[in-house]
C-alpha atoms as a PDB file:
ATOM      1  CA  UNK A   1       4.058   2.179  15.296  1.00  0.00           C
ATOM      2  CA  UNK A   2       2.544   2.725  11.956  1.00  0.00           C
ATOM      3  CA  UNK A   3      -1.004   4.222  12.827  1.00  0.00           C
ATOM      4  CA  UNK A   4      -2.593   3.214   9.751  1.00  0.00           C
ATOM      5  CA  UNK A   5      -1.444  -0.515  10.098  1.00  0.00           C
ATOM      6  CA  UNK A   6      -2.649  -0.137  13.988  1.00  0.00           C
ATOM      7  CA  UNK A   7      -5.818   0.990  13.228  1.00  0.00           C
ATOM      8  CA  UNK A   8      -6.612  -1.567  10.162  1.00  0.00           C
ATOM      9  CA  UNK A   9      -5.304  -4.790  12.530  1.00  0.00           C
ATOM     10  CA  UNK A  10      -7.503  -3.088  15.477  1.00  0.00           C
ATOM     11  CA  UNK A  11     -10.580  -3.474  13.127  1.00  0.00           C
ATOM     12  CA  UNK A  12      -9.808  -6.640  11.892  1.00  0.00           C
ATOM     13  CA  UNK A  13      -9.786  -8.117  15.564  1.00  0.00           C
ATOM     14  CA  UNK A  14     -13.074  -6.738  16.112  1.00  0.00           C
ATOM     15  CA  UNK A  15     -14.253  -7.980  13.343  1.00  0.00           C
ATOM     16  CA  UNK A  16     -12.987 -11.267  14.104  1.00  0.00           C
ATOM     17  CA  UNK A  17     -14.489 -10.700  17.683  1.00  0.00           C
ATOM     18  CA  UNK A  18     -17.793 -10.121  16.032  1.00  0.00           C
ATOM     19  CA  UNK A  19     -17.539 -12.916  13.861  1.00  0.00           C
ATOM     20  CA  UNK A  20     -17.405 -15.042  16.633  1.00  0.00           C
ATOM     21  CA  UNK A  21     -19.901 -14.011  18.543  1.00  0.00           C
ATOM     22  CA  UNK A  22     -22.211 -15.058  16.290  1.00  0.00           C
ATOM     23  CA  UNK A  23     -21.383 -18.709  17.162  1.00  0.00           C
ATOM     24  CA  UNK A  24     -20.006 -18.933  20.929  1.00  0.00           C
ATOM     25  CA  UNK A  25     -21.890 -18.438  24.333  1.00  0.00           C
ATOM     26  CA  UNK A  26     -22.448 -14.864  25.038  1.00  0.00           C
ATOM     27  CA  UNK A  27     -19.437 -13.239  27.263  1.00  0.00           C
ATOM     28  CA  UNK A  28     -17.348 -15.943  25.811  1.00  0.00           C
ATOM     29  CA  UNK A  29     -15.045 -14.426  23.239  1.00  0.00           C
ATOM     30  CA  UNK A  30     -12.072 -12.583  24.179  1.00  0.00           C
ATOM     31  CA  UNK A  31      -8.563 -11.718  22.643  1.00  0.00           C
ATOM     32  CA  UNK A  32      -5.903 -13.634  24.568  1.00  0.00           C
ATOM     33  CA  UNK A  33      -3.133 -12.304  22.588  1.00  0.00           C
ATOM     34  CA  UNK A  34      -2.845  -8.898  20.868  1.00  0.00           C
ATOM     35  CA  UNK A  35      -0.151  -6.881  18.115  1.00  0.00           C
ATOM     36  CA  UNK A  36       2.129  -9.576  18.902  1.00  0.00           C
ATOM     37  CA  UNK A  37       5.018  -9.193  15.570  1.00  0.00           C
ATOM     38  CA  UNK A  38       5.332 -12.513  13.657  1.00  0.00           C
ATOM     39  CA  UNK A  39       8.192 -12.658  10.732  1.00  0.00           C
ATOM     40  CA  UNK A  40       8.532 -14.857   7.949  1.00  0.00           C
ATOM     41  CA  UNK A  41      11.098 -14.604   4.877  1.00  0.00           C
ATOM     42  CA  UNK A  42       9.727 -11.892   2.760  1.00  0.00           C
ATOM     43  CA  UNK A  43       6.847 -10.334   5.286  1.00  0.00           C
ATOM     44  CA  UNK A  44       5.624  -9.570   8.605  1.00  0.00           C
ATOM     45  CA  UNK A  45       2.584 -10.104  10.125  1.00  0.00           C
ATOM     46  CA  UNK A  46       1.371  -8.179  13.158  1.00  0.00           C
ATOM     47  CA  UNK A  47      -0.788 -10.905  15.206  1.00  0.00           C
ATOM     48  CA  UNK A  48      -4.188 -11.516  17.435  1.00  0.00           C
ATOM     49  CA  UNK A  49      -5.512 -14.436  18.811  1.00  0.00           C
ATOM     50  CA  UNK A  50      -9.514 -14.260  19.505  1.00  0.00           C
ATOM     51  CA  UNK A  51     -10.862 -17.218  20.995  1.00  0.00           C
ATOM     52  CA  UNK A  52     -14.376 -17.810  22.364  1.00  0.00           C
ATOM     53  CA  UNK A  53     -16.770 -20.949  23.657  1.00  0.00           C
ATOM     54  CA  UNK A  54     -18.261 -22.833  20.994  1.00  0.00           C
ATOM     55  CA  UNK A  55     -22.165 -22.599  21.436  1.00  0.00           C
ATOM     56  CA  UNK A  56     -23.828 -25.955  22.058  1.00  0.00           C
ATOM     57  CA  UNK A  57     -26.076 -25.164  18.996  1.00  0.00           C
ATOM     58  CA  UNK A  58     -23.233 -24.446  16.990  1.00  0.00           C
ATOM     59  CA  UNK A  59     -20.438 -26.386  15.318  1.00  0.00           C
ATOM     60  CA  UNK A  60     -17.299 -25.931  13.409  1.00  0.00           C
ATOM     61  CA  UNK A  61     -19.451 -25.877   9.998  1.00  0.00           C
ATOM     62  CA  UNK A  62     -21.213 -22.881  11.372  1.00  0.00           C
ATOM     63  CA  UNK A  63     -17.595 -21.640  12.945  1.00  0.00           C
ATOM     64  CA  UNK A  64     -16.119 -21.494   8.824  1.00  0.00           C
ATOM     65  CA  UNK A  65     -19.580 -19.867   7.610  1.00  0.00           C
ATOM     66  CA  UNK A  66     -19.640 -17.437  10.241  1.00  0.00           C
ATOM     67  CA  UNK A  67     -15.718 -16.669   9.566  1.00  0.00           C
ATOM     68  CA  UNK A  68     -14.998 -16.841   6.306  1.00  0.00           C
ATOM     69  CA  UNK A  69     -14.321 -15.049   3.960  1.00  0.00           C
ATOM     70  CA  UNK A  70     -12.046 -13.743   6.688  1.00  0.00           C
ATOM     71  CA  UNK A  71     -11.813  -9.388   7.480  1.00  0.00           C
ATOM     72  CA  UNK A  72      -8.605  -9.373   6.775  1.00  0.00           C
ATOM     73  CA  UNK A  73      -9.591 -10.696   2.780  1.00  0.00           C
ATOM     74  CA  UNK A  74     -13.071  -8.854   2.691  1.00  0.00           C
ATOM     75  CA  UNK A  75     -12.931  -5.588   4.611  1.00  0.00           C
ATOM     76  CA  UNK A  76     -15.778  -4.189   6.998  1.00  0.00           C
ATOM     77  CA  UNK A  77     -18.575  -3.955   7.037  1.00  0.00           C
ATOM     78  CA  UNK A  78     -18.020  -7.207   5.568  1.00  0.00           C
ATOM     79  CA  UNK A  79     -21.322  -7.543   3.688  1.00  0.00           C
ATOM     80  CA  UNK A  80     -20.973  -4.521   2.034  1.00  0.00           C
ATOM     81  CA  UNK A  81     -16.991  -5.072   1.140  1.00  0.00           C
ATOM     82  CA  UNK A  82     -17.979  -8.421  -0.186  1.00  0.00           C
ATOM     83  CA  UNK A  83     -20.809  -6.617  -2.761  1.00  0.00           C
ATOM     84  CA  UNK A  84     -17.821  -3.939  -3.808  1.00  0.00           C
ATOM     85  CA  UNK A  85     -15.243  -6.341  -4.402  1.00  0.00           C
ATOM     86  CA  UNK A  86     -17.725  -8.684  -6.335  1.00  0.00           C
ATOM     87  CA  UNK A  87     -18.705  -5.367  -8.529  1.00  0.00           C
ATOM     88  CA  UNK A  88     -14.889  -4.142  -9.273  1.00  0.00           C
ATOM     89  CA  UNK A  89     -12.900  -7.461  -9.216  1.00  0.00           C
ATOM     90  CA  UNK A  90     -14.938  -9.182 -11.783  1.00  0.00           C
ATOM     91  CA  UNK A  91     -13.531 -12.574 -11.719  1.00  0.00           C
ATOM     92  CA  UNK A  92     -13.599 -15.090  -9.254  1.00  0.00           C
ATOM     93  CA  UNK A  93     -10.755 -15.240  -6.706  1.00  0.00           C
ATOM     94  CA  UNK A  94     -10.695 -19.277  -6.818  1.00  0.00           C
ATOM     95  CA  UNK A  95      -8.845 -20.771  -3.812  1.00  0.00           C
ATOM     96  CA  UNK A  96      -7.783 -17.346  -2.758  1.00  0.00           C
ATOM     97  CA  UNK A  97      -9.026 -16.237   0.424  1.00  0.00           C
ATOM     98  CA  UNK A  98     -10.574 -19.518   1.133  1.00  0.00           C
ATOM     99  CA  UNK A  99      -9.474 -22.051   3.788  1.00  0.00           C
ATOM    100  CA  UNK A 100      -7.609 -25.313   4.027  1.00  0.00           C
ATOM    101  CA  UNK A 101      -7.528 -27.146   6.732  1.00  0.00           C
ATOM    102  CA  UNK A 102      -9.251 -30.504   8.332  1.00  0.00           C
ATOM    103  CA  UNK A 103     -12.394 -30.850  10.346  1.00  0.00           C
ATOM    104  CA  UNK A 104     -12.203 -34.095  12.560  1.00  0.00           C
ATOM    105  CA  UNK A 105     -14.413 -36.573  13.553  1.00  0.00           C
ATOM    106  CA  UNK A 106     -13.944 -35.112  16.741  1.00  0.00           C
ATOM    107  CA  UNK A 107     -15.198 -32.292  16.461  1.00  0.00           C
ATOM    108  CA  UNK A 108     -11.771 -30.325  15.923  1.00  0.00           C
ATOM    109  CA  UNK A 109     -11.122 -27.991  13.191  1.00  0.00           C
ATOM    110  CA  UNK A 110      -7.936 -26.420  11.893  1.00  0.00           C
ATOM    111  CA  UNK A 111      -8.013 -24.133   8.960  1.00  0.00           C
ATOM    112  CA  UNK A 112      -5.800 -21.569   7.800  1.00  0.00           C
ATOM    113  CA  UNK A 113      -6.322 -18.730   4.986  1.00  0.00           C
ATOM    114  CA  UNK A 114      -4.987 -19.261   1.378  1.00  0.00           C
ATOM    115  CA  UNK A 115      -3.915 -15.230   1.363  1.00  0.00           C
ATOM    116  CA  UNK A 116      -1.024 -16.405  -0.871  1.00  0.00           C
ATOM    117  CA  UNK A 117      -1.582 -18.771  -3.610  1.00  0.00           C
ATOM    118  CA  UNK A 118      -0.448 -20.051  -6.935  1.00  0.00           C
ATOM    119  CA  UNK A 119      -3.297 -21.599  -9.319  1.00  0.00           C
ATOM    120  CA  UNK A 120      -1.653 -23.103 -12.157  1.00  0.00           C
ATOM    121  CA  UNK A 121      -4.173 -23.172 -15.506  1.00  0.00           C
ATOM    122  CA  UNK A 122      -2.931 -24.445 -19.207  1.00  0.00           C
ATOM    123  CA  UNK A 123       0.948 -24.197 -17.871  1.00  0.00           C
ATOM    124  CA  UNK A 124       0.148 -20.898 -16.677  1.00  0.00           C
ATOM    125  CA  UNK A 125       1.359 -19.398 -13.464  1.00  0.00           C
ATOM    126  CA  UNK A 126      -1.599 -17.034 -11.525  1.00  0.00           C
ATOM    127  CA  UNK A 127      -0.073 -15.869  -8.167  1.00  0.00           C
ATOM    128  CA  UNK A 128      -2.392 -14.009  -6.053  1.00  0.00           C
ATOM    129  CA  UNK A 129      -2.046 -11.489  -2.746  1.00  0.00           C
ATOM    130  CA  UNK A 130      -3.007  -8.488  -1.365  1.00  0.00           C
ATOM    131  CA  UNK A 131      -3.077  -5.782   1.029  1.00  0.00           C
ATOM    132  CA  UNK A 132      -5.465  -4.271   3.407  1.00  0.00           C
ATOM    133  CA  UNK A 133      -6.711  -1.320   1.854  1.00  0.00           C
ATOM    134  CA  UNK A 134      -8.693   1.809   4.596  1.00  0.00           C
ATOM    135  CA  UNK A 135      -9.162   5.175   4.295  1.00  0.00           C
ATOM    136  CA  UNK A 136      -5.585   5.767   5.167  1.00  0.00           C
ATOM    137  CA  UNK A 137      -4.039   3.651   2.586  1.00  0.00           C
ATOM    138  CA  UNK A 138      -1.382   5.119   0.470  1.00  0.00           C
ATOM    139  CA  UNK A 139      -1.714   3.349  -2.873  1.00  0.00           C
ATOM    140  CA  UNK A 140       1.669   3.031  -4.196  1.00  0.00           C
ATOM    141  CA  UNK A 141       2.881   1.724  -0.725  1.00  0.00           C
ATOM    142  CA  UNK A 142      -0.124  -1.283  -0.599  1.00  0.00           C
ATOM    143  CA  UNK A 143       1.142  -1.983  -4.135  1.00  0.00           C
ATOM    144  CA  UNK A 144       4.445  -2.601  -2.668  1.00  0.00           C
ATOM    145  CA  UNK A 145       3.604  -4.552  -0.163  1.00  0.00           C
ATOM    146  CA  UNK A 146       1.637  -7.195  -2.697  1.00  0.00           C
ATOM    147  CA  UNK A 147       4.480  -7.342  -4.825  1.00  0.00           C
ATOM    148  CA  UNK A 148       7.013  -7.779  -1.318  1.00  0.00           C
ATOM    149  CA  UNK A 149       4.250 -10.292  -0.524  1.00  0.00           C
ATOM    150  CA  UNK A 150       3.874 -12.255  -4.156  1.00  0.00           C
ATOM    151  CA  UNK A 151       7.991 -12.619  -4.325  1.00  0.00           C
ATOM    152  CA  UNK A 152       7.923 -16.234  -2.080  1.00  0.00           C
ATOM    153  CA  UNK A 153       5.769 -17.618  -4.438  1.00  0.00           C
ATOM    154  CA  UNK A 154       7.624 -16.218  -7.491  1.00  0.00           C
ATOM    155  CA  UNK A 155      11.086 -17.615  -5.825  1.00  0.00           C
ATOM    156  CA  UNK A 156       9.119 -21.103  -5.635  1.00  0.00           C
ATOM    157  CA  UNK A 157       8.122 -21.207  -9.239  1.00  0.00           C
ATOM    158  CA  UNK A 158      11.788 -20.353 -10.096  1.00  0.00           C
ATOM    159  CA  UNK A 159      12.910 -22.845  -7.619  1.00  0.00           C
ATOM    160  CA  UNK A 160      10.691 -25.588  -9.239  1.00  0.00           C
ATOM    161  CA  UNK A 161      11.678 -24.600 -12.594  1.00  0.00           C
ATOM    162  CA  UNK A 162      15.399 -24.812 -11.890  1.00  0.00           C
ATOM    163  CA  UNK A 163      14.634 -28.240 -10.223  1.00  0.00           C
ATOM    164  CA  UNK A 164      13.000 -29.671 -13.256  1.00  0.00           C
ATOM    165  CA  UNK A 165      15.760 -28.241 -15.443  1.00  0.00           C
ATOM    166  CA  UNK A 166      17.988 -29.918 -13.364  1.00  0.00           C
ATOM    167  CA  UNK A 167      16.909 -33.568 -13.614  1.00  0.00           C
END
C-alpha cells in the first residue's frame, strides 16, 4: 500500500522486462507473477517473476550480462545509475550486488543476487546492504531499512563468535 515502494518495485519489473528483452524472442517476455509479499526473519520482500524465451542466438552468458548488475542494485536508467554510483561510492562494492549461482552443462542457469553480504578482510567484518533510493525516498526511513536489513548478518557474526567461544 506504500505508493513509493509500489512505484519503485513497478520500475524495477520493467526494468527487468527490458533487460530481458534484450536476449529472448520478441513477444516472449511476460510477468507471470506480480507484488506477491515474501517474508523472511528481519525483512520483506515484495515479489515479481518475469520470464521470457531464450533467443536461439543467445545463451545464459549473455542472460547474466544483459541482467546484471540487477535494477534493483543499480537504479534506472541503469547506465546512467551505474556512472553516478561509480562517481559517489568510490570504492568497489566487491561481491556485493553480484551473482552466485551455477551454469550447467546443460544449458541451465541459477543465480541469485549477493544484496546482503559479509566480506571478511585482515579479521575484519564489512557487511553490506541497501535500499532502493527514487525521488520519493525519505532518507532517514531507507537508512532504517539498511540497518533492519544488515541485522541477520550482524546476528550471524555474533552467532559465529559465540560458537567459537564456545569450543
Amino acid at each position: 500500500k506504500d505508493k513509493k515502494e509500489n512505484a519503485e518495485h513497478l520500475m524495477l519489473v520493467d526494468l527487468g522486462r527490458n533487460d530481458l528483452g534484450r536476449v529472448c524472442d520478441y513477444g516472449s517476455v511476460k510477468v507471470n507473477e506480480f507484488k506477491h509479499v515474501e517474508k523472511y526473519s528481519h525483512v520483506m520482500h515484495i515479489v515479481s517473476n518475469v520470464k521470457g524465451d531464450l533467443s536461439k542466438r543467445k545463451n545464459v552468458f549473455d542472460v547474466v550480462a544483459s541482467t546484471f548488475p540487477a535494477g534493483t542494485v543499480s537504479g534506472a536508467p541503469k547506465v546512467r545509475a551505474m556512472e553516478i554510483i561509480d562517481e559517489l561510492e568510490g570504492l568497489s562494492r566487491g561481491p556485493y550486488a553480484g551473482c552466485v549461482g551455477y551454469f550447467s552443462f546443460s544449458g541451465n542457469l541459477d543465480t541469485c543476487i549477493t544484496i546482503r553480504t559479509i566480506v571478511i578482510k585482515n579479521k575484519i567484518a564489512y557487511i553490506q546492504a541497501g535500499a532502493g533510493i527514487v525521488a520519493d525516498s525519505d532518507p532517514e526511513k531507507e537508512y532504517y531499512e539498511t540497518v533492519n536489513k544488515a541485522k541477520a548478518q550482524v546476528e550471524a557474526i555474533r552467532s559465529y563468535e559465540s560458537y567459537i567461544i564456545d569450543r
